[in-house]
Each structure stands twice: as structure tokens, then as C-alpha cells.
C-alpha atoms as a PDB file:
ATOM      1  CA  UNK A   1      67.825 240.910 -19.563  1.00  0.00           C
ATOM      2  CA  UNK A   2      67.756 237.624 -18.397  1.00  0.00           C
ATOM      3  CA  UNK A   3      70.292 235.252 -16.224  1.00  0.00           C
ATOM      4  CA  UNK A   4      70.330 231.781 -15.965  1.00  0.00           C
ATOM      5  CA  UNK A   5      72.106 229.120 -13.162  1.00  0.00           C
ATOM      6  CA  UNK A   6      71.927 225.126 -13.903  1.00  0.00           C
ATOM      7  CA  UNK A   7      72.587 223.127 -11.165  1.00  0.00           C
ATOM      8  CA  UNK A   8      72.347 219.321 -10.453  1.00  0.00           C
ATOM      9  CA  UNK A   9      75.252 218.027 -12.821  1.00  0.00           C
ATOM     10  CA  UNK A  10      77.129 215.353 -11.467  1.00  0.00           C
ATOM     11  CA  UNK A  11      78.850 211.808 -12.357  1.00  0.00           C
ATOM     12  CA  UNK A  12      76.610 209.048 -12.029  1.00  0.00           C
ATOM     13  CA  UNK A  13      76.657 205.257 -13.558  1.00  0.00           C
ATOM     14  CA  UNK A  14      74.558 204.089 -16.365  1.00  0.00           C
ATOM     15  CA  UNK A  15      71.229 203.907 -15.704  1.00  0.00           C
ATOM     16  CA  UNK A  16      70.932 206.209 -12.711  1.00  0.00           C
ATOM     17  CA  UNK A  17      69.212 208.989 -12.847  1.00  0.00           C
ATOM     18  CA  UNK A  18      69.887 213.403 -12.110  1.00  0.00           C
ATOM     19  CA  UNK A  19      67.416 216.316 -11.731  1.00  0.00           C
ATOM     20  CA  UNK A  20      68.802 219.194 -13.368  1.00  0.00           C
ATOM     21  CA  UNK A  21      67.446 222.644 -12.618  1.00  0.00           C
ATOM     22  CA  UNK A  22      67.718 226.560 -14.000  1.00  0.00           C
ATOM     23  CA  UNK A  23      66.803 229.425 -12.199  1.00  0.00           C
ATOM     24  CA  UNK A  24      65.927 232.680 -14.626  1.00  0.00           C
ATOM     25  CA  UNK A  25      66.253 236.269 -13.005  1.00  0.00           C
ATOM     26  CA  UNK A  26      66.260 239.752 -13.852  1.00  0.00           C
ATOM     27  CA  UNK A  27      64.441 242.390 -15.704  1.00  0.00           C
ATOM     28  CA  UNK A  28      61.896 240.979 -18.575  1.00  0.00           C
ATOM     29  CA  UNK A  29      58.749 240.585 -19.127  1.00  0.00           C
ATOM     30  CA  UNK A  30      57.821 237.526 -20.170  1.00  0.00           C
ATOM     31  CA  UNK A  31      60.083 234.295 -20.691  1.00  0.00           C
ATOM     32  CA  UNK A  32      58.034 232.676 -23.342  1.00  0.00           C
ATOM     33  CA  UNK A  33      60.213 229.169 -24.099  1.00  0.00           C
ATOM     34  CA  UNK A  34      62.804 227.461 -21.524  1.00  0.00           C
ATOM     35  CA  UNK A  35      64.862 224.524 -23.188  1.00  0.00           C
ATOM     36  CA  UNK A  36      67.740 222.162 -21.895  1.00  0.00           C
ATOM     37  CA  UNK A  37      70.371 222.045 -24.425  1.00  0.00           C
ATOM     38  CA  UNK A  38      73.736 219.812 -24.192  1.00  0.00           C
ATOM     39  CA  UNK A  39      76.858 219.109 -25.817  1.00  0.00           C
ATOM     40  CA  UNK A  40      79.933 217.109 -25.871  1.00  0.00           C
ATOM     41  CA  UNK A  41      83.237 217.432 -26.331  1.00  0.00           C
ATOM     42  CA  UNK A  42      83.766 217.738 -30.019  1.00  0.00           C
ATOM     43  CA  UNK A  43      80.229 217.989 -30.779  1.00  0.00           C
ATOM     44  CA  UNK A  44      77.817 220.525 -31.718  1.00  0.00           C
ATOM     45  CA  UNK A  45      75.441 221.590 -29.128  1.00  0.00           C
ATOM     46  CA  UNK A  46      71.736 219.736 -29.601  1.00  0.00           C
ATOM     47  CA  UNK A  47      68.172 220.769 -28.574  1.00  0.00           C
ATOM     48  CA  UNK A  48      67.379 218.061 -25.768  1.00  0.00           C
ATOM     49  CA  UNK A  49      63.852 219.332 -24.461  1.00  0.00           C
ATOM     50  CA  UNK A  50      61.748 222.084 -24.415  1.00  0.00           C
ATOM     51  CA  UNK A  51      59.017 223.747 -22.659  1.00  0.00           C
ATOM     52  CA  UNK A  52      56.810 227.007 -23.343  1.00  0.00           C
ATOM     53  CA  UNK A  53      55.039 229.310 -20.815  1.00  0.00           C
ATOM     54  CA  UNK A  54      51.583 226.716 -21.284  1.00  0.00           C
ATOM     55  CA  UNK A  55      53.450 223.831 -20.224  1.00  0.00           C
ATOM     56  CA  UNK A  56      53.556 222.450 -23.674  1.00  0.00           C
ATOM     57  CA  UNK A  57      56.669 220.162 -23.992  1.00  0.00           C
ATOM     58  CA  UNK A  58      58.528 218.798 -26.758  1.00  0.00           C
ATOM     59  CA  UNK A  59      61.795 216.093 -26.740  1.00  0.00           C
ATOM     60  CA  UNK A  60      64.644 214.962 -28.735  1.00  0.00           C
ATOM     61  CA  UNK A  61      63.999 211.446 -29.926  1.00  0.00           C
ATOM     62  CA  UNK A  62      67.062 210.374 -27.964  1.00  0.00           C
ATOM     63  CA  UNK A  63      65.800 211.536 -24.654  1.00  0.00           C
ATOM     64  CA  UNK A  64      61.777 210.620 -25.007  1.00  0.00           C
ATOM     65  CA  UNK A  65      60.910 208.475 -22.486  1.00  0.00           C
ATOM     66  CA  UNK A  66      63.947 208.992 -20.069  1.00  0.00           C
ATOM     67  CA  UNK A  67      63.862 212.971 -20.248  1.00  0.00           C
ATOM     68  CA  UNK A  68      60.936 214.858 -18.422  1.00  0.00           C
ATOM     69  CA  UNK A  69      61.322 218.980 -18.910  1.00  0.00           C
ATOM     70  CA  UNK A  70      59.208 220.888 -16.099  1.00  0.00           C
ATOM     71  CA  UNK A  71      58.470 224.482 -15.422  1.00  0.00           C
ATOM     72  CA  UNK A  72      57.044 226.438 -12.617  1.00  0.00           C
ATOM     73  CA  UNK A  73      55.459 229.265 -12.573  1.00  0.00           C
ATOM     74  CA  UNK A  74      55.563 232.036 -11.093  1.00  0.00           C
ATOM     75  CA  UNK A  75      60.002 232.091 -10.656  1.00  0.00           C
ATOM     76  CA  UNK A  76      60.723 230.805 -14.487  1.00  0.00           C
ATOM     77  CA  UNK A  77      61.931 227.621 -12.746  1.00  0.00           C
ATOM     78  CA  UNK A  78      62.853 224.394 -15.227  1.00  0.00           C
ATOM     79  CA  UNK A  79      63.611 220.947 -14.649  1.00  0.00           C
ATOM     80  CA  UNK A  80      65.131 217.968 -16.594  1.00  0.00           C
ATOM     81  CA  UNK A  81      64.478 215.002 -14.788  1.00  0.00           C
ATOM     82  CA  UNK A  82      66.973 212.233 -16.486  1.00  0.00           C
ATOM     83  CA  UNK A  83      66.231 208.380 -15.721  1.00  0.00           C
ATOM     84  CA  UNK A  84      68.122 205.652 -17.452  1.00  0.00           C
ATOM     85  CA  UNK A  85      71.185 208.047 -18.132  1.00  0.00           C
ATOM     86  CA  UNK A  86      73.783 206.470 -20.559  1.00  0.00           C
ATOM     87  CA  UNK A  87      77.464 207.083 -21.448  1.00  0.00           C
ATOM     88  CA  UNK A  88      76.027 208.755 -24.693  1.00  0.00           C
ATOM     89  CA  UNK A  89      74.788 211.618 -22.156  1.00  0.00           C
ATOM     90  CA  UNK A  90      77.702 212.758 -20.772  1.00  0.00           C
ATOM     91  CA  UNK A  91      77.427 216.217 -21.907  1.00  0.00           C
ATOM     92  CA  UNK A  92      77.557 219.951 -20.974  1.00  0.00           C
ATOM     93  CA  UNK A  93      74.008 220.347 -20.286  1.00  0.00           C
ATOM     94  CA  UNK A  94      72.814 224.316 -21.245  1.00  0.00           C
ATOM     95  CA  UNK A  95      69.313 226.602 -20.166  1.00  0.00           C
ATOM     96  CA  UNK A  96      68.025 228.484 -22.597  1.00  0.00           C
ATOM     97  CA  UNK A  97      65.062 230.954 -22.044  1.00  0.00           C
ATOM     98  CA  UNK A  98      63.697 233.332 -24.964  1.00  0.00           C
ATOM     99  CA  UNK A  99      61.587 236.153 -23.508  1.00  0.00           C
ATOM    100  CA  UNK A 100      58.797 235.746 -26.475  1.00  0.00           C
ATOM    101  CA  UNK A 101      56.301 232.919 -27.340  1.00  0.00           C
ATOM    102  CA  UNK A 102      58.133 233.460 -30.638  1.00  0.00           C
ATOM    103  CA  UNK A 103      61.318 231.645 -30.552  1.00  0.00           C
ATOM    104  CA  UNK A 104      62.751 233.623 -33.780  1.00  0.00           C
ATOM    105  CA  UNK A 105      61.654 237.223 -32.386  1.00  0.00           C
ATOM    106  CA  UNK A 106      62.434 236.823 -28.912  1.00  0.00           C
ATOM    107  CA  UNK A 107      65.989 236.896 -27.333  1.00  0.00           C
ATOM    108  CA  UNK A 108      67.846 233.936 -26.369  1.00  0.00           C
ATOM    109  CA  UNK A 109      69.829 233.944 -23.323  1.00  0.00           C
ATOM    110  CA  UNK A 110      71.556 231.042 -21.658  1.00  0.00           C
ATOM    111  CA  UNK A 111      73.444 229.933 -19.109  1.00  0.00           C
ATOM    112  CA  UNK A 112      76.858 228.911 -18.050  1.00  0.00           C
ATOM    113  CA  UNK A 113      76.274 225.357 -17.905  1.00  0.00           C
ATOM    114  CA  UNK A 114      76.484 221.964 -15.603  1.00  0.00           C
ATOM    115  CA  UNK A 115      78.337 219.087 -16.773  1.00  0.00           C
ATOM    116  CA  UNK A 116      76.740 215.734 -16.174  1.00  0.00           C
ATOM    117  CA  UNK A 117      78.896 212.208 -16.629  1.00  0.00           C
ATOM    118  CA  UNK A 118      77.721 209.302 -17.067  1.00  0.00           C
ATOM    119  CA  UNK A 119      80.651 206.640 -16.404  1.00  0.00           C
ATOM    120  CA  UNK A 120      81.016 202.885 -14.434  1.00  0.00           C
END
């Protein structure tokens, strides 16, 4: 079992920037993938970045080269360092962890959430 806190959410004005972080604890044995999810009000919820246990990173094409995902090891520790932010952000951003290198056998567990807004 795995839990998850996000922190660093907040309101900032377009084109400033946020660090966004997720803590995983408990009892596993291996957290395989970490990924930053989001969504907005009326919207589905959308892969933003993600990150496996070899530091291999992938990005939405609407983040790439504002969004930087990081992980440290040992603590299964994660990152989203935002630059450039834009209304089009504002979101409910999400951790999710999966406790396999195998996204489709492994569990998925996420968090609770931090809301970042982006607004003059």
C-alpha cells in the first residue's frame, strides 16, 4: 500500500513558475513509475509527465519545455518543476505511483491533490 501528499500548489500569474512535490510512504516494495497528472474543472484528467525508477522521463506535448518531472531516490520523492505557467494550467494537479515497472500489472495509487492557478 502506498500514500501519496502533493504539495506546492498555489496561484501565481502567467509566466511564473511552481515546484510541485509528492511524497510516497508505506508498505511496498518497489514504486516502479511516478507521474503528475492534472485536471480542470469540467475536464478529464490528462497524463502531464512521467518518470520511472531509472530516471527515464517522458512529457505531454503541452508541458515539454516548461515541465521538468524529477525523482529521488531512496524516499520515492517527485518533482514537477513548472516555468512559463499559463491560464491553460490552472488545474488540479494529481501523483500517481504504480509499484511495478509495468504500468498495466502494477497498482496505481494516487493522491489527494494540489490545485495550482494560474490568473493576473
Amino acid at each position: 500500500q502506498v500514500q501519496l501528499v502533493e504539495s506546492g500548489g498555489g496561484l501565481v500569474q502567467p509566466g511564473g513558475s511552481l515546484r510541485l512535490s509528492c511524497a510516497a510512504s508505506g508498505t511496498y516494495f518497489r514504486i516502479g513509475v511516478m507521474r503528475w497528472y492534472r485536471q480542470a474543472p469540467g475536464k478529464e484528467r490528462e497524463l502531464v509527465a512521467a518518470i520511472t525508477d531509472g530516471g527515464l522521463a517522458d512529457y505531454a506535448d503541452f508541458v515539454k519545455g516548461r515541465f521538468t518531472i524529477s525523482r529521488e531516490i531512496p524516499g520515492d520523492t517527485i518533482y514537477l518543476q513548472m516555468n512559463n505557467l499559463q491560464p491553460e494550467d490552472t488545474a488540479v494537479y494529481y501523483c500517481n505511483a504504480i509499484d511495478s515497472p509495468d504500468p498495466i500489472r502494477g497498482n496505481h495509487y494516487w493522491g489527494q491533490g494540489t490545485q495550482v492557478t494560474v490568473s493576473s
